[in-house]
C-alpha atoms as a PDB file:
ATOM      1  CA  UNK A   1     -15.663 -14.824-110.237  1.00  0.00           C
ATOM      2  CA  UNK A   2     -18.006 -12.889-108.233  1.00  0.00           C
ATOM      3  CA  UNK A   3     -21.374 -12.316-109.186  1.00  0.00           C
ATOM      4  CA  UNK A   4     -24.289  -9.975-107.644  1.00  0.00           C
ATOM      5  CA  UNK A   5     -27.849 -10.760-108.578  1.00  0.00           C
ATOM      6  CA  UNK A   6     -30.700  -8.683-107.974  1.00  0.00           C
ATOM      7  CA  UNK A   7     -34.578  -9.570-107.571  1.00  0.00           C
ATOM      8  CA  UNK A   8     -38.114  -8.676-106.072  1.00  0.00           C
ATOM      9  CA  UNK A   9     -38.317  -5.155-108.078  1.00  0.00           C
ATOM     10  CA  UNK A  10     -42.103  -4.502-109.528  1.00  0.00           C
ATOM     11  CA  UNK A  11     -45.026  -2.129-109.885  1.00  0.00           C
ATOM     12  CA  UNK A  12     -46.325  -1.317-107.169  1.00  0.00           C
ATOM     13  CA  UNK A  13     -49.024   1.984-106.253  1.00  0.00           C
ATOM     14  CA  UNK A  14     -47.997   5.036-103.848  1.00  0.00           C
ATOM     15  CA  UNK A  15     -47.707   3.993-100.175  1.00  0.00           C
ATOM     16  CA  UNK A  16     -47.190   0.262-100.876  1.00  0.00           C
ATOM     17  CA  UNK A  17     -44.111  -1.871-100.005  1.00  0.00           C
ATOM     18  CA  UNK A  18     -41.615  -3.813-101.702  1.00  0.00           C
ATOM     19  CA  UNK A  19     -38.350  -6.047-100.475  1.00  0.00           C
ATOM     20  CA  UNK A  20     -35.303  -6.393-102.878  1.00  0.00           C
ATOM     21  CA  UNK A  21     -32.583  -9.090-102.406  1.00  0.00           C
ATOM     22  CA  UNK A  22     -29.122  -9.217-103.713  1.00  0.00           C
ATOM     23  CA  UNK A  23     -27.428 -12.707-103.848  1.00  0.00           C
ATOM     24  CA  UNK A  24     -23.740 -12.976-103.826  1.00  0.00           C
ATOM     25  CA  UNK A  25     -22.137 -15.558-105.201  1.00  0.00           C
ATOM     26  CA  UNK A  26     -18.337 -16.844-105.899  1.00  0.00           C
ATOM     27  CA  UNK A  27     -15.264 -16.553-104.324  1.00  0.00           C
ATOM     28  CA  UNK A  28     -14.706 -13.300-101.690  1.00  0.00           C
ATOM     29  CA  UNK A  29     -11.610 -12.735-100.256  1.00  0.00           C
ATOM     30  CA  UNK A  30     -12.140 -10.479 -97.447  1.00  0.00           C
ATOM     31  CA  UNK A  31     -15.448  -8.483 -95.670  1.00  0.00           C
ATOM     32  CA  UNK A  32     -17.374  -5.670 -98.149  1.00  0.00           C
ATOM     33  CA  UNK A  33     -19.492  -2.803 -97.392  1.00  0.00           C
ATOM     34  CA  UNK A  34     -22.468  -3.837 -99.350  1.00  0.00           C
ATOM     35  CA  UNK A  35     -24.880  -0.557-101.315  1.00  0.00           C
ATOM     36  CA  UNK A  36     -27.991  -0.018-102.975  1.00  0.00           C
ATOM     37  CA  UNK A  37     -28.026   2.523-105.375  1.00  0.00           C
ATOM     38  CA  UNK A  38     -31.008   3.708-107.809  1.00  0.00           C
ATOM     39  CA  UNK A  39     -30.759   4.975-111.030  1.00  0.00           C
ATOM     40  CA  UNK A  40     -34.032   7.286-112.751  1.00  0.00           C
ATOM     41  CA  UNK A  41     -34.096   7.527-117.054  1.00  0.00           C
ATOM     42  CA  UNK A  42     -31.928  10.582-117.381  1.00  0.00           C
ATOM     43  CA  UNK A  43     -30.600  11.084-114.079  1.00  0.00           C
ATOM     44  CA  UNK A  44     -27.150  10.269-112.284  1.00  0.00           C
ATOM     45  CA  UNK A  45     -26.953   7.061-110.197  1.00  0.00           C
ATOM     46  CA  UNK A  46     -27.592   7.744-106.121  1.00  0.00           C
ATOM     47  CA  UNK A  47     -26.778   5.821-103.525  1.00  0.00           C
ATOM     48  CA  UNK A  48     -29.808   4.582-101.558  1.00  0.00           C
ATOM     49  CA  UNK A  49     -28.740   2.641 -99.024  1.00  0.00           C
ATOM     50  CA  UNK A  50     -24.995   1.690 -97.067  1.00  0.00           C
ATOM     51  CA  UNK A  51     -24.346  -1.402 -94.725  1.00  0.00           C
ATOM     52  CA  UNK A  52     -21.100  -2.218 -93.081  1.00  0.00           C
ATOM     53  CA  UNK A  53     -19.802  -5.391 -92.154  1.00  0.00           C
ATOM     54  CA  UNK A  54     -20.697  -4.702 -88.338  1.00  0.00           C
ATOM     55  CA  UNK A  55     -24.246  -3.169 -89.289  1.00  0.00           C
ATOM     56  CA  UNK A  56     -24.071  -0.062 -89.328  1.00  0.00           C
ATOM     57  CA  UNK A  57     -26.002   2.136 -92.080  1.00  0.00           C
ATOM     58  CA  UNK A  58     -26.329   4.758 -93.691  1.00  0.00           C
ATOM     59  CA  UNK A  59     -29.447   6.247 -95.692  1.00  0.00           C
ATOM     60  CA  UNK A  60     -29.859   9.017 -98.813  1.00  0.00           C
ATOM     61  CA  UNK A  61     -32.011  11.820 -96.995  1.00  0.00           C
ATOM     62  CA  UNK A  62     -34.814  10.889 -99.734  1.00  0.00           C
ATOM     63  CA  UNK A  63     -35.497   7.739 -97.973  1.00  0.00           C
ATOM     64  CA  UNK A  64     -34.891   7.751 -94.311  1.00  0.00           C
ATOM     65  CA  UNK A  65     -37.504   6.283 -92.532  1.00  0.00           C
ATOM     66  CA  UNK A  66     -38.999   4.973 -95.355  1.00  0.00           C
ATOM     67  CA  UNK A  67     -36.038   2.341 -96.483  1.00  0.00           C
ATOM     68  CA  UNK A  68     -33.919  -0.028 -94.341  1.00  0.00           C
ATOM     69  CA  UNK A  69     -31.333  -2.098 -95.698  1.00  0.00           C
ATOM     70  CA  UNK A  70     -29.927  -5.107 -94.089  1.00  0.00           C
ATOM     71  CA  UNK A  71     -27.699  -7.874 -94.506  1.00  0.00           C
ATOM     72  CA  UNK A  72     -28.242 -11.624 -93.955  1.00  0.00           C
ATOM     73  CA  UNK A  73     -24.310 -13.547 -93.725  1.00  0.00           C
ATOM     74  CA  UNK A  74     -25.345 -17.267 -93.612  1.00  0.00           C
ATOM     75  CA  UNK A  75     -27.400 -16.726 -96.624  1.00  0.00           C
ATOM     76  CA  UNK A  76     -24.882 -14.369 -98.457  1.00  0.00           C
ATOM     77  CA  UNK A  77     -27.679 -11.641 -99.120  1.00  0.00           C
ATOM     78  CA  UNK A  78     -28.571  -8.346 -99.221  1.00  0.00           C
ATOM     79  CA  UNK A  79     -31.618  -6.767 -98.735  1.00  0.00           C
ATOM     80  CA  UNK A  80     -33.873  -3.418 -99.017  1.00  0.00           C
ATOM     81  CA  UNK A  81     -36.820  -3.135 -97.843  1.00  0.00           C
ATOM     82  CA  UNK A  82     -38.918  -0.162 -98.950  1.00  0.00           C
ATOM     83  CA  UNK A  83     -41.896   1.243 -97.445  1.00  0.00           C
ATOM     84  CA  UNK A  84     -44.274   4.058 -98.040  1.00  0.00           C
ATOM     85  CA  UNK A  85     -43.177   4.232-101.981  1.00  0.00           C
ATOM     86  CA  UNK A  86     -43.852   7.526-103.767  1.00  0.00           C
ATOM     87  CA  UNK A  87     -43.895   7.726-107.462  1.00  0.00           C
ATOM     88  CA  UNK A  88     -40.062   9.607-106.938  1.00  0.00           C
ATOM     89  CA  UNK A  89     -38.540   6.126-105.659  1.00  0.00           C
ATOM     90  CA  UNK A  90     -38.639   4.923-109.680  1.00  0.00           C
ATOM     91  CA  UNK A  91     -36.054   3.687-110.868  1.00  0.00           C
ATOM     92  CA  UNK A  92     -33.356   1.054-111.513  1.00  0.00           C
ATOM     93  CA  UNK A  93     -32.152  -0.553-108.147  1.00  0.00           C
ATOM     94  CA  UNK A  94     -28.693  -1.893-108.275  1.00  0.00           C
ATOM     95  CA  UNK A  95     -26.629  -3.826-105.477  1.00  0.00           C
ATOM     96  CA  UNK A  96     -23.015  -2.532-105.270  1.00  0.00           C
ATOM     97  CA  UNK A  97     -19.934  -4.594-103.692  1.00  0.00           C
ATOM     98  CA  UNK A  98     -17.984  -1.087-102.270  1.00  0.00           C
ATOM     99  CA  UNK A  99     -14.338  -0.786-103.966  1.00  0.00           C
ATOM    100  CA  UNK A 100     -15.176  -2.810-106.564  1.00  0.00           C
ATOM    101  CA  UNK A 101     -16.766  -3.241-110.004  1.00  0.00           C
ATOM    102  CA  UNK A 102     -19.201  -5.956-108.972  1.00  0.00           C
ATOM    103  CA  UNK A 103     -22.343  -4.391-109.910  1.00  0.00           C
ATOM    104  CA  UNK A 104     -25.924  -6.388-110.412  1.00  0.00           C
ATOM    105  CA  UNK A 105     -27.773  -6.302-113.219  1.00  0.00           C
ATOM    106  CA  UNK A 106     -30.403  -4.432-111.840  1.00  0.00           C
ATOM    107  CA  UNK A 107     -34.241  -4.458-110.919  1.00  0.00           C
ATOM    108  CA  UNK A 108     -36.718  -1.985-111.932  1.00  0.00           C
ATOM    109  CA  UNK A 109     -38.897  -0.773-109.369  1.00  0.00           C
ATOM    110  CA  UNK A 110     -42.135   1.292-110.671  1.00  0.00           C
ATOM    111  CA  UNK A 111     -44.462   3.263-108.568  1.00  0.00           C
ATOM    112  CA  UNK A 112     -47.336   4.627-110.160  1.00  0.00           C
ATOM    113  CA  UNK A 113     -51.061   4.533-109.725  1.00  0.00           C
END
């Protein structure tokens, strides 16, 4: 059973930072490409954020430059660190395993003033 667990999501006011971690735990039978995806009240899900095994990424237009996501193997995480929040970034922040349904259970990420 695998099982994807998000934290670090928060308030936080326009132009500040914040670092979400995914946590992936069980049995994995193979190599993933690993995705953070946001979802606002009352719009459709987005992807934020893509990271191959090797590395490489891939970033929604909305948050290039501004987001980098990264992957740490030894520790079996994923993270996404955010910079230079605007009140637009709110939402739901979810850590996708890609061809699966192993979803997290989410952390809610608020900017506001």
């Amino acid at each position: 059973q695998v099982q994807l667990v998000e934290s670090g999501g928060g308030l936080v006011h326009p132009g500040g930072s914040l670092r979400l971690s995914c946590t992936i735990s069980g049995t994995i039978f193979g190599n993933y490409e690993m995705g953070w995806f946001r979802q606002a009240p009352g719009k459709q899900r987005e992807l934020v954020a893509r990271i191959t095994t090797g590395g490489s990424t891939v970033y929604a237009d909305s948050v290039k430059g501004r987001f980098t996501i990264s992957g740490d193997n030894a520790r079996n995480t994923v993270s996404l660190q955010m910079n230079s929040l605007r009140p637009e970034d709110t939402g739901v922040y979810y850590c996708h395993m890609r061809g699966t349904f192993y979803w997290g259970q989410g952390t809610q990420v608020t900017v506001s003033s």
